[in-house]
Protein backbone atom coordinates (compact mmCIF):
# COMPACT_ATOMS: atom_id res chain seq x y z
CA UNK A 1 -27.73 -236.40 97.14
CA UNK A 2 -27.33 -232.60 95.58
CA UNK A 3 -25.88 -230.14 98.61
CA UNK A 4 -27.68 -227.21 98.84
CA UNK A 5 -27.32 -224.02 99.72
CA UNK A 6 -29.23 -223.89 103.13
CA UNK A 7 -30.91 -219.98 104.66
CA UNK A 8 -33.29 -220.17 107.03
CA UNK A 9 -36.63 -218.06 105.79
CA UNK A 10 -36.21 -218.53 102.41
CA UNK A 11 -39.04 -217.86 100.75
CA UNK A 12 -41.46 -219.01 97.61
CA UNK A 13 -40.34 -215.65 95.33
CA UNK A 14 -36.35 -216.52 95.98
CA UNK A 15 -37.09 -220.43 94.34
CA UNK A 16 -39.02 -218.40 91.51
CA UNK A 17 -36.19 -215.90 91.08
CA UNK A 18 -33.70 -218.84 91.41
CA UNK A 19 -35.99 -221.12 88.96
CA UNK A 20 -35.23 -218.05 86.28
CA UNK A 21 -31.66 -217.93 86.74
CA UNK A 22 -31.80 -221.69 85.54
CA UNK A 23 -31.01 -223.61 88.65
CA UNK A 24 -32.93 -226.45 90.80
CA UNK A 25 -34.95 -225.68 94.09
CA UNK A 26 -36.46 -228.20 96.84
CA UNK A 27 -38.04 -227.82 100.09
CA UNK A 28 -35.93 -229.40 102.77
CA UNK A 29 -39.71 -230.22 104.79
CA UNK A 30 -40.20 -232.66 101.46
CA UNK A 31 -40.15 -235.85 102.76
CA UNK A 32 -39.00 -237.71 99.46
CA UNK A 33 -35.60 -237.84 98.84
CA UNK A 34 -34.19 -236.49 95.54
CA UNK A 35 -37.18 -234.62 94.60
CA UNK A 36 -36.92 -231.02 92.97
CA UNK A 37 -38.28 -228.45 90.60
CA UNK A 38 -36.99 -226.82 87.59
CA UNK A 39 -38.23 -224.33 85.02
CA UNK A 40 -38.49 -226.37 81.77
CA UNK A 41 -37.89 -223.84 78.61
CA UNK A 42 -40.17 -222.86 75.61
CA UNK A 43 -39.86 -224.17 72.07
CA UNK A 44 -42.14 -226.52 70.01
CA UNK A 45 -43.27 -229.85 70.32
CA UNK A 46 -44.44 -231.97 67.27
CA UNK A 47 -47.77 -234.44 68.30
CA UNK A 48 -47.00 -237.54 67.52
CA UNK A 49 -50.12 -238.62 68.40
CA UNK A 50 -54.05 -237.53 68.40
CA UNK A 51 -54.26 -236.76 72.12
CA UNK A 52 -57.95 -234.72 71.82
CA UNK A 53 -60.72 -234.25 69.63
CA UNK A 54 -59.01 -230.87 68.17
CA UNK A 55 -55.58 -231.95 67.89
CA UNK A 56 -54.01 -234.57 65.00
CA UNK A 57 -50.77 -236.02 64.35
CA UNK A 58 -47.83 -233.64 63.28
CA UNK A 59 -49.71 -230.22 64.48
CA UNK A 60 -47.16 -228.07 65.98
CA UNK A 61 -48.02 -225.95 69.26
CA UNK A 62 -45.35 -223.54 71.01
CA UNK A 63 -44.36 -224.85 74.56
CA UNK A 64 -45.04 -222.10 77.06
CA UNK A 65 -42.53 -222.03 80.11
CA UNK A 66 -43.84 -224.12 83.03
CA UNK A 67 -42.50 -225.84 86.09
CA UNK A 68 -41.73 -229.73 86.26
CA UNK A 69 -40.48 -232.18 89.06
CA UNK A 70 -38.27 -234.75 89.54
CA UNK A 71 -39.74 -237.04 91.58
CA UNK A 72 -38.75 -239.65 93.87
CA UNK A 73 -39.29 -242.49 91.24
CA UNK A 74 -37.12 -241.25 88.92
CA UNK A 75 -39.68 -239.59 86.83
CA UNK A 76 -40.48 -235.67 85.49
CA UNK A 77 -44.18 -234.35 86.23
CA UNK A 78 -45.48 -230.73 86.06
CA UNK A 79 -45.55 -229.48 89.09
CA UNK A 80 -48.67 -227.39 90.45
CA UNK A 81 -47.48 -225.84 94.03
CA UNK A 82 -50.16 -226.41 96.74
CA UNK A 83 -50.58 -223.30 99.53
CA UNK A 84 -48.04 -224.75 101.64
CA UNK A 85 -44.94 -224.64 99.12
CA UNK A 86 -45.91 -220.95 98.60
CA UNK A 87 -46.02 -219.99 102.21
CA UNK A 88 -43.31 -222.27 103.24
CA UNK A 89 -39.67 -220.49 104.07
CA UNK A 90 -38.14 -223.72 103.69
CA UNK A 91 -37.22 -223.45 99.81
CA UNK A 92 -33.29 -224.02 98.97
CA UNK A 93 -30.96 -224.01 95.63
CA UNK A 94 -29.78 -227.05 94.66
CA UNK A 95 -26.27 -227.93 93.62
């Protein structure tokens, strides 16, 4: 497991200031072990596939900056933040 730098009352807008310096956050109330967030880039991504009715194979779209997780099973999601990761003041950096 990652240490982390631990601060009582740390807030949602640190992890968002800490997510644009290019580290990893986490809330230490999380109960899954290994889980955290990080702010995944722009660029371009190439469809390999038709995924909807307006979009074919090889159209290019620009990747806007979003948030993903690493979850417990090993796996990277987007992450949506529910009202109690925003109001929690558990949120820490990980190493």
């Amino acid at each position: 497991m990652n240490v982390a730098e631990k601060c009582k009352g740390v807030g949602f807008g640190d992890a968002l200031r800490w997510l644009n310096e290019g580290r990893k956050v986490r809330r230490s109330g999380w109960n899954g072990k290994g889980m955290w967030l990080a702010l995944v880039g722009t660029g371009e991504c190439v469809v390999s596939r038709s995924v909807t009715d307006f979009s074919s194979c090889g159209s290019v779209y620009e990747i806007a900056e979003w948030i993903g997780m690493k979850t417990t099973d090993e796996k990277f999601v987007p992450w949506l933040a529910s009202q109690t990761d925003v109001l929690a003041s558990d949120w820490e950096a990980v190493k």
